[in-house]
Protein backbone atom coordinates (compact mmCIF):
# COMPACT_ATOMS: atom_id res chain seq x y z
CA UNK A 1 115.67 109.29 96.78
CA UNK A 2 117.54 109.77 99.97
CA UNK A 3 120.93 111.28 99.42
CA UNK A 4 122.31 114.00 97.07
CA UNK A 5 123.92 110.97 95.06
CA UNK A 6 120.59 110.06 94.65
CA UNK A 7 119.36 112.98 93.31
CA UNK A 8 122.10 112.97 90.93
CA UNK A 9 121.64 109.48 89.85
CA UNK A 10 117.86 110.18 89.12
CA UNK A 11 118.87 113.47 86.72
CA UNK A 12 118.94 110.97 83.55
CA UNK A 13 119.20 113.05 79.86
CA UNK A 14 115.71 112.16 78.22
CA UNK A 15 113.78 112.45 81.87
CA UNK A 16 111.14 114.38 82.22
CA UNK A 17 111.05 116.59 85.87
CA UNK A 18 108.34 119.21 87.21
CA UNK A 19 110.39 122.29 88.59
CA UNK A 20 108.22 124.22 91.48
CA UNK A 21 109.66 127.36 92.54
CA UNK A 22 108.67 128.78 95.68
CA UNK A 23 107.18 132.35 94.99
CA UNK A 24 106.68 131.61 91.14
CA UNK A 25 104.89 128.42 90.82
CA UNK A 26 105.18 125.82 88.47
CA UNK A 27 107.25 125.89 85.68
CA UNK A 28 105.76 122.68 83.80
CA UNK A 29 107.18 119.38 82.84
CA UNK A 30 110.40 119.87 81.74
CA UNK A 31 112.97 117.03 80.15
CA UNK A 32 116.74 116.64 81.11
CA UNK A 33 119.01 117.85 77.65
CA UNK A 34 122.44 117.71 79.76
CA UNK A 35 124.31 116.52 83.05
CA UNK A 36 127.58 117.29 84.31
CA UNK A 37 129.45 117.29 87.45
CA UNK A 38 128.76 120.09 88.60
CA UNK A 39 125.07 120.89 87.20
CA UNK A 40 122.51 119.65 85.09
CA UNK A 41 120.21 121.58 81.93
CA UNK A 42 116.88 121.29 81.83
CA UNK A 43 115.06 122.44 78.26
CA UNK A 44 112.98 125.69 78.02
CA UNK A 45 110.83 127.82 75.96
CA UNK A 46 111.52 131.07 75.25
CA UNK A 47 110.64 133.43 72.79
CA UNK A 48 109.45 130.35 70.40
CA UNK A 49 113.13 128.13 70.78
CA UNK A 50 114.21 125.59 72.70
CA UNK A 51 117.07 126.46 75.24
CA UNK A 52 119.17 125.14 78.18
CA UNK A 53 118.47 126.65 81.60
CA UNK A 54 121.25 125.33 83.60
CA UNK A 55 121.09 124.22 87.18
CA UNK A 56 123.76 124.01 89.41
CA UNK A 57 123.76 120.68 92.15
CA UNK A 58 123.06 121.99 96.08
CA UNK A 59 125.09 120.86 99.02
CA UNK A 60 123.60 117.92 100.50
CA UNK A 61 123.07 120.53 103.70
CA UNK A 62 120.86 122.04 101.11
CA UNK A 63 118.61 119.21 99.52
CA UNK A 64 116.11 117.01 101.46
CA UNK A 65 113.62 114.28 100.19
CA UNK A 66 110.04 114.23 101.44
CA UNK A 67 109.21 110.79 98.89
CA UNK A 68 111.10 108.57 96.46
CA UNK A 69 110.28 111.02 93.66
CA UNK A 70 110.52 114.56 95.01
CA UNK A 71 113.25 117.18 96.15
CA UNK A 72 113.19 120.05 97.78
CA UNK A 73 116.18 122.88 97.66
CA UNK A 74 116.61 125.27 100.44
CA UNK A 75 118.26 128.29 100.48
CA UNK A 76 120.23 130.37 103.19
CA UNK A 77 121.29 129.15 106.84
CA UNK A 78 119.76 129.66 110.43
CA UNK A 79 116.46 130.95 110.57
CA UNK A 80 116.96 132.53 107.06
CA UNK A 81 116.63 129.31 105.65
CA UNK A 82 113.76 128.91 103.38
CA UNK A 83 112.58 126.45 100.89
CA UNK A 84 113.07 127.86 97.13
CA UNK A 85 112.94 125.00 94.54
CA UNK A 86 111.21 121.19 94.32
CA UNK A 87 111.86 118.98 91.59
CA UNK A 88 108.93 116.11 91.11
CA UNK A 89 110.59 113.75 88.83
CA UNK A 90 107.86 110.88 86.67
């Protein structure tokens, strides 16, 4: 991957992606239920059931792509800006 396009393209219902939050850690392998325009679902566990946690699509100011597989969300501007989310997709 190499463009926010990209990134969309890759978010495929059925694929499976690794979500890494910044202060939180891992939150697993985790498989695509839903994409739209403007955002994409991923499924969860919670409380014993299967949900949707939705995920809105960054600005491509916001996105960049250390490898074909990986992508890493900022957040902020300036010197405020600091990394919050990576997505490692199989």
């Amino acid at each position: 991957m190499k463009t926010l396009a990209d990134f969309k393209r890759a978010l495929q219902v059925g694929r499976t992606v690794e979500t890494i939050h910044a202060k939180f850690g891992s939150f697993g392998k985790r498989q695509i239920s839903k994409v739209q325009s403007n955002a994409f679902a991923l499924k969860t566990e919670r409380a014993g059931k299967t949900v949707d946690s939705w995920c809105e699509f960054p600005t491509a100011k916001d996105i960049e792509f250390p490898n074909e597989n990986t992508a890493v969300i900022y957040w902020g501007e300036g010197t405020g800006r600091e990394q919050i989310l990576t997505y490692i997709f199989d």
